[in-house]
N, C-alpha and C. Protein backbone atom coordinates (compact mmCIF):
# COMPACT_ATOMS: atom_id res chain seq x y z
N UNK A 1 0.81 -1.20 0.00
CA UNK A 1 0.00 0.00 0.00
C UNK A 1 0.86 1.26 0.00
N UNK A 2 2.17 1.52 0.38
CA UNK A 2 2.77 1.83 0.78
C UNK A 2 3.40 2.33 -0.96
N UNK A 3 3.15 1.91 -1.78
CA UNK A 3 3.58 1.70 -3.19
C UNK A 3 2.89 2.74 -3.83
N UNK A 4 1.37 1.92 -3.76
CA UNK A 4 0.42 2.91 -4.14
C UNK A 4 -0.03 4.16 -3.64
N UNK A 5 0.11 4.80 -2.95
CA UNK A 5 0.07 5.83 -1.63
C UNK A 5 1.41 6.81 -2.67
N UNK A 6 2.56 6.29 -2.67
CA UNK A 6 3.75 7.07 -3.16
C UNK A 6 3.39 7.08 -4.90
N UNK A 7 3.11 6.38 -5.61
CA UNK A 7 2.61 6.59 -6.82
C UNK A 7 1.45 7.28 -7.02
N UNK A 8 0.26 7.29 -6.42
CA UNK A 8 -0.98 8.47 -6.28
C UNK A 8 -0.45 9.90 -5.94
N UNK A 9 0.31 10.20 -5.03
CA UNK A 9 0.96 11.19 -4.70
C UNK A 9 1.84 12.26 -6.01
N UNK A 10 2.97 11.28 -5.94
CA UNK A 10 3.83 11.41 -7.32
C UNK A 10 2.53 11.71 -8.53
N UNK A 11 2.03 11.39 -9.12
CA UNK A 11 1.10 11.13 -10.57
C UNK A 11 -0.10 12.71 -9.76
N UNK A 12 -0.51 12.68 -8.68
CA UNK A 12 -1.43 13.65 -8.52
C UNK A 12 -0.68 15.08 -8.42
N UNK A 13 1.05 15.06 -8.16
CA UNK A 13 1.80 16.40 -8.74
C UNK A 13 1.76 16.37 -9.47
N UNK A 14 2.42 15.46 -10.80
CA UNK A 14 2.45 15.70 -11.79
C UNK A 14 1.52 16.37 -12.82
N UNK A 15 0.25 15.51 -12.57
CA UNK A 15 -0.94 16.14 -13.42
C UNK A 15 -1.20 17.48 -13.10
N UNK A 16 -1.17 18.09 -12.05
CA UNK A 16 -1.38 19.75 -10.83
C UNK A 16 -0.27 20.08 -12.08
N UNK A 17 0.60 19.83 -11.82
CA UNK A 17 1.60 20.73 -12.40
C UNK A 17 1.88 20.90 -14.07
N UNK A 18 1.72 19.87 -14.34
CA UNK A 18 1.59 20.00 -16.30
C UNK A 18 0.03 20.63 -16.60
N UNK A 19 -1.19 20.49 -15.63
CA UNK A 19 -2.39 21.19 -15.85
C UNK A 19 -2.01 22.81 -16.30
N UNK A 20 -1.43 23.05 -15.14
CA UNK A 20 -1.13 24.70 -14.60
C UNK A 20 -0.08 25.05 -16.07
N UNK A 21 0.68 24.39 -15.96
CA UNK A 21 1.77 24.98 -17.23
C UNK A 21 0.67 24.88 -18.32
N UNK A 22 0.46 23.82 -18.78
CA UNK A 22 -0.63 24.52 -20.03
C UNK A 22 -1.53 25.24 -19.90
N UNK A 23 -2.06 25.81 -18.60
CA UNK A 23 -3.33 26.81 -18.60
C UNK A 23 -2.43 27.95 -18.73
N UNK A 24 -1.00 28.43 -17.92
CA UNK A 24 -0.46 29.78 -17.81
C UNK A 24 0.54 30.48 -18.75
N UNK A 25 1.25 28.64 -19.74
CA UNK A 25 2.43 29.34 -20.34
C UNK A 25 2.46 29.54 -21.62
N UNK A 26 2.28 30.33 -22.43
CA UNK A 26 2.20 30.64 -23.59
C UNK A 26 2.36 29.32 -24.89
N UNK A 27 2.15 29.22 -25.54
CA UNK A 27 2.45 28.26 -26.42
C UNK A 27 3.42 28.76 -27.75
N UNK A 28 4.14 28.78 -28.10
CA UNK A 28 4.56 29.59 -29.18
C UNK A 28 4.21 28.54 -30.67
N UNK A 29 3.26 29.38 -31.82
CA UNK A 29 2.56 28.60 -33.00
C UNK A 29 3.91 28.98 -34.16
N UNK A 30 3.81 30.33 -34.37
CA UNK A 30 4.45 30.61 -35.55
C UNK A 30 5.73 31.53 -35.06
N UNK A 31 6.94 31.25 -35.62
CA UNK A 31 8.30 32.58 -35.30
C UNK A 31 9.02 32.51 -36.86
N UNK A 32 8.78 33.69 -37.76
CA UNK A 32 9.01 33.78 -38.98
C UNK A 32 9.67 35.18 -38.57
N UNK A 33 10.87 35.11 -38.41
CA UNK A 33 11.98 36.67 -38.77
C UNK A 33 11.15 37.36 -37.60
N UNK A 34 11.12 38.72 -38.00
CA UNK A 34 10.54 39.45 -36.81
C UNK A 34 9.41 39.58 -35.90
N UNK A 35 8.43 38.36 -37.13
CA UNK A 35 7.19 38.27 -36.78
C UNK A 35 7.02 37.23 -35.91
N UNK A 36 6.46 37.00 -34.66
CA UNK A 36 6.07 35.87 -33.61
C UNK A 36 4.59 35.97 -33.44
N UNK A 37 4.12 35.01 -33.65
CA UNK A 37 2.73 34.31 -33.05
C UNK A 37 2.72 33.60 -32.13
N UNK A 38 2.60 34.26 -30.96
CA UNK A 38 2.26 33.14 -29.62
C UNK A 38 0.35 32.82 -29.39
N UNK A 39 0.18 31.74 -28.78
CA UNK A 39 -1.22 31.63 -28.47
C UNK A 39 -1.48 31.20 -27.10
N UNK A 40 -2.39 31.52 -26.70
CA UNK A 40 -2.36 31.25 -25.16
C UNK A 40 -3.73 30.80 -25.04
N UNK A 41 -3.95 29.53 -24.46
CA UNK A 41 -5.29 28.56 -24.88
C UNK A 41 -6.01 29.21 -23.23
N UNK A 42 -5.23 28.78 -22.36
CA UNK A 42 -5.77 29.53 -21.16
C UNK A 42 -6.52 28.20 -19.76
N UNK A 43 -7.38 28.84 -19.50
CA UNK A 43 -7.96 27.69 -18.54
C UNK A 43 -9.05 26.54 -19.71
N UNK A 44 -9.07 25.71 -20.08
CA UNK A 44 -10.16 24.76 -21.63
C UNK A 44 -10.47 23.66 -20.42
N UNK A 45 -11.78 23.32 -21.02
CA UNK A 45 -11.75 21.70 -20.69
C UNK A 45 -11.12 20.79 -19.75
N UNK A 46 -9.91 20.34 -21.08
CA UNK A 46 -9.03 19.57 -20.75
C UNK A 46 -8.17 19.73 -19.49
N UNK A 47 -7.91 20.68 -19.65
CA UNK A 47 -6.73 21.57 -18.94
C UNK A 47 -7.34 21.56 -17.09
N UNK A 48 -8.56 21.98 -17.16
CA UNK A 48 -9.35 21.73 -15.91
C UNK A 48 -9.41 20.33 -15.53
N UNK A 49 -9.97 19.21 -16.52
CA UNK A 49 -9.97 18.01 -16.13
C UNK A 49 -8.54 17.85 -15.31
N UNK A 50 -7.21 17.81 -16.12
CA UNK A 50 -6.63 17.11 -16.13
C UNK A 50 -5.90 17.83 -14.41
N UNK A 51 -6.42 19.19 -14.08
CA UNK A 51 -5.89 19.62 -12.78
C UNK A 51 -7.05 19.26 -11.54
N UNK A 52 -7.63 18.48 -11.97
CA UNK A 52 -8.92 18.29 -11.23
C UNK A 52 -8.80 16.60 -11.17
N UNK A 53 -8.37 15.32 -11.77
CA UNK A 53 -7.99 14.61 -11.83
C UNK A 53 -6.74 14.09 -11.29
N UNK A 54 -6.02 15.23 -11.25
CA UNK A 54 -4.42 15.45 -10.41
C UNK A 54 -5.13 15.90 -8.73
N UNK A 55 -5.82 16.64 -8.05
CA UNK A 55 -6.08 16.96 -6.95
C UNK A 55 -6.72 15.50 -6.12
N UNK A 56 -7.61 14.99 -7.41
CA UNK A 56 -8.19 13.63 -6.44
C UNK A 56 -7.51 12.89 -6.56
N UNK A 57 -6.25 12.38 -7.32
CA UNK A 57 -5.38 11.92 -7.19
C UNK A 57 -4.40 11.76 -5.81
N UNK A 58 -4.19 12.82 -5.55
CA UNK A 58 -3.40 13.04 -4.90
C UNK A 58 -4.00 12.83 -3.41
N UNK A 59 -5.44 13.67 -3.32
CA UNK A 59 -5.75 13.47 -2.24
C UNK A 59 -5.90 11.53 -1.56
N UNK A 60 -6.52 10.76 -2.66
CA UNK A 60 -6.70 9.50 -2.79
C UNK A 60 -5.54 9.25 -2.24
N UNK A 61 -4.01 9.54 -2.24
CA UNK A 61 -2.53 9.17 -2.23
C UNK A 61 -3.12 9.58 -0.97
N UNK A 62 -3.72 10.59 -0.33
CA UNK A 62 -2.89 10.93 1.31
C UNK A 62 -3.53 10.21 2.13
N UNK A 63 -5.08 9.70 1.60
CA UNK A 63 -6.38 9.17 2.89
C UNK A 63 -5.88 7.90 2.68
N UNK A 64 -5.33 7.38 1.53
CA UNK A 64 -5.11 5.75 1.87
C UNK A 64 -4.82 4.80 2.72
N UNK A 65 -5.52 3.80 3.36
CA UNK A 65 -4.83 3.63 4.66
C UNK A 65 -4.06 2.57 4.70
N UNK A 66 -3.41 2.24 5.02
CA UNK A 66 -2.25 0.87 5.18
C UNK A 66 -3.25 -0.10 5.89
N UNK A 67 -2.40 -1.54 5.44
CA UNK A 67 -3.45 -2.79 5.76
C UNK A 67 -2.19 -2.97 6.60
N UNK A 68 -2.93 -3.33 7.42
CA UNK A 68 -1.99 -4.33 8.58
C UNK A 68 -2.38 -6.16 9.16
């Protein structure tokens, strides 16, 4: 249990944290000479799921209880 507890944990940062980078950090589409096109998708869908899927994750990692 002890396994799973440290892998729920681990996997429920990860998702928190790759959520947040794609909701905050720019994406860059097009860089032609002086001209740059950045796009910034923002808070979508996905982007919510996948930081909302990372929180119960994680929490799941902390309530787990060890079998004895």
């Amino acid at each position: 249990m002890k396994v799973l507890k440290l892998i729920l944990i681990v996997v429920g940062i990860l998702l928190i944290v790759f959520g947040l980078y794609n909701a905050f950090v720019p994406q860059e589409v097009v860089d032609i000479g002086p001209l740059e096109v950045s796009a910034k998708e923002g808070l979508n869908n996905q982007t919510l799921a996948m930081i909302a899927l990372g929180v119960l994750a994680l929490l799941a990692g902390v309530f787990v209880k060890n079998r004895r």
